[in-house]
Structure formats: C-alpha cells, structure tokens
Protein backbone atom coordinates (compact mmCIF):
# COMPACT_ATOMS: atom_id res chain seq x y z
CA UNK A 1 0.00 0.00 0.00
CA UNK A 2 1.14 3.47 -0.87
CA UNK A 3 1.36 5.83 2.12
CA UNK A 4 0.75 9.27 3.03
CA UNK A 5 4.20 10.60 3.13
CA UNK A 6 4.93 9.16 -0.83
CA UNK A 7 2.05 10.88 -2.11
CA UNK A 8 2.79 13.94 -0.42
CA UNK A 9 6.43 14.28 -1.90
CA UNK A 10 4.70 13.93 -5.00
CA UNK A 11 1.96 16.30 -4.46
CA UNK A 12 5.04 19.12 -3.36
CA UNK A 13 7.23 18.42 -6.24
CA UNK A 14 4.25 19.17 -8.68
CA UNK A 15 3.30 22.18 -6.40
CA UNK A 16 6.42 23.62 -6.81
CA UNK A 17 7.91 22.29 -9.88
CA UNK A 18 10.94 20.57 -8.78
CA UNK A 19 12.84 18.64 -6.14
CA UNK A 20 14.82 21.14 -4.87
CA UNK A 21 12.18 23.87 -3.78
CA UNK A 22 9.80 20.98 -3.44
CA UNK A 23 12.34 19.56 -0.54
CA UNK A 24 13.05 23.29 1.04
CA UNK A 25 9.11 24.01 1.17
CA UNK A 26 8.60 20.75 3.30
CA UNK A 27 11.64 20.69 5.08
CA UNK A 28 13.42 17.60 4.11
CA UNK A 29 16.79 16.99 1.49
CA UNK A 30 16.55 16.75 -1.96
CA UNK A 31 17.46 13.40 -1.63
CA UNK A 32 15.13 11.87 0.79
CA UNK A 33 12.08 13.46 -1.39
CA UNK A 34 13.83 11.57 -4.63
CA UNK A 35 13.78 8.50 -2.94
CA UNK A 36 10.18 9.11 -2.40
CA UNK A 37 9.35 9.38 -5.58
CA UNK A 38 11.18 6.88 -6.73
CA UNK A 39 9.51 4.68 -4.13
CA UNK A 40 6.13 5.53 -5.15
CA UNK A 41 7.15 5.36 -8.87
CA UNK A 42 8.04 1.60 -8.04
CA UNK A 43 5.12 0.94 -5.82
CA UNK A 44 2.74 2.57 -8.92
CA UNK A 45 4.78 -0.06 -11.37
CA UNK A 46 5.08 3.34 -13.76
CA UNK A 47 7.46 6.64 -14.04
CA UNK A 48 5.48 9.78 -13.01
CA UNK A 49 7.87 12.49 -13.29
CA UNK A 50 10.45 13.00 -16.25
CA UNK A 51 13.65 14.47 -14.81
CA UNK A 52 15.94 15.84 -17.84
CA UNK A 53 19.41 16.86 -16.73
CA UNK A 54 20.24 20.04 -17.11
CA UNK A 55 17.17 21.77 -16.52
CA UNK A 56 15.29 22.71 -12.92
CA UNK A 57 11.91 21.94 -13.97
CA UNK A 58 9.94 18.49 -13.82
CA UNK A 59 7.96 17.14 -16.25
CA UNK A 60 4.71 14.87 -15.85
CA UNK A 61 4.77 11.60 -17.51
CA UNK A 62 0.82 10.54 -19.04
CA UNK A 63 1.10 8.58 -16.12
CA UNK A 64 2.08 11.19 -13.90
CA UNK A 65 -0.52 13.53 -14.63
CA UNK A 66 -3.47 10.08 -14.05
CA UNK A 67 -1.82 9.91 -10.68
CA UNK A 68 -1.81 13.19 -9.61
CA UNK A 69 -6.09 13.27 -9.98
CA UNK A 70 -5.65 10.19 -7.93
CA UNK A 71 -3.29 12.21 -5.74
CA UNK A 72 -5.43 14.69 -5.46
CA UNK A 73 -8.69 12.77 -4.44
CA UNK A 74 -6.82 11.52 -1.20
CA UNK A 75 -5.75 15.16 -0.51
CA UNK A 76 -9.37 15.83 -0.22
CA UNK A 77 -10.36 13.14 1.81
C-alpha cells in the first residue's frame, strides 16, 4: 500500500515544480524526497515524473498527470 508521506512528496514536487524547492518548502533533502518518488514510482509499477538533466523543472509523464487526480482525491479526503 502506498502511504501518506509518498504521495505527499509527489503532491510538493508538482506544487512547486521541482525537487529542490519541493524539498526546502517541506523541510526535508533533496534526496530523501527523490527517494520518495522513486519509491512511489516503483510501488505505482510506472514513471510519473520526467527528470531531464540540465534543466530545474519536472515534467509529468501521461502517467504522472493520471496519478496526480488520484493524488489529489486523497488530498481531499
């Protein structure tokens, strides 16, 4: 089962468009929050954000952008 603190991570890197801020904003390392995501990417069985060297800014995969309305449901609830 996926839990709270994965999709959370994810939720914060989409909020604020990368790892970095995303990991400032929420108080934790860069790294811990790309394990995270890797995590959940794993647990999901698909990639959800692109990462492209050289640039600061994530991408959504087509799965990445079906999760995050998923994502965003259990925000809600």
């Amino acid at each position: 089962m996926i839990d709270s603190e994965k999709i959370q991570a994810f939720l914060s890197v989409v909020e604020y468009g990368n790892i970095t801020n995303a990991a400032n904003a929420v108080f934790t390392t860069q790294s811990h929050l790309s394990k995270q995501i890797r995590s959940l990417e794993e647990e999901v069985g698909a990639k959800l954000i692109i990462r492209s060297k050289g640039h600061s800014e994530i991408s959504l995969t087509p799965q990445g952008k079906e999760f995050l309305g998923i994502a965003r449901k259990w925000e809600e609830s």
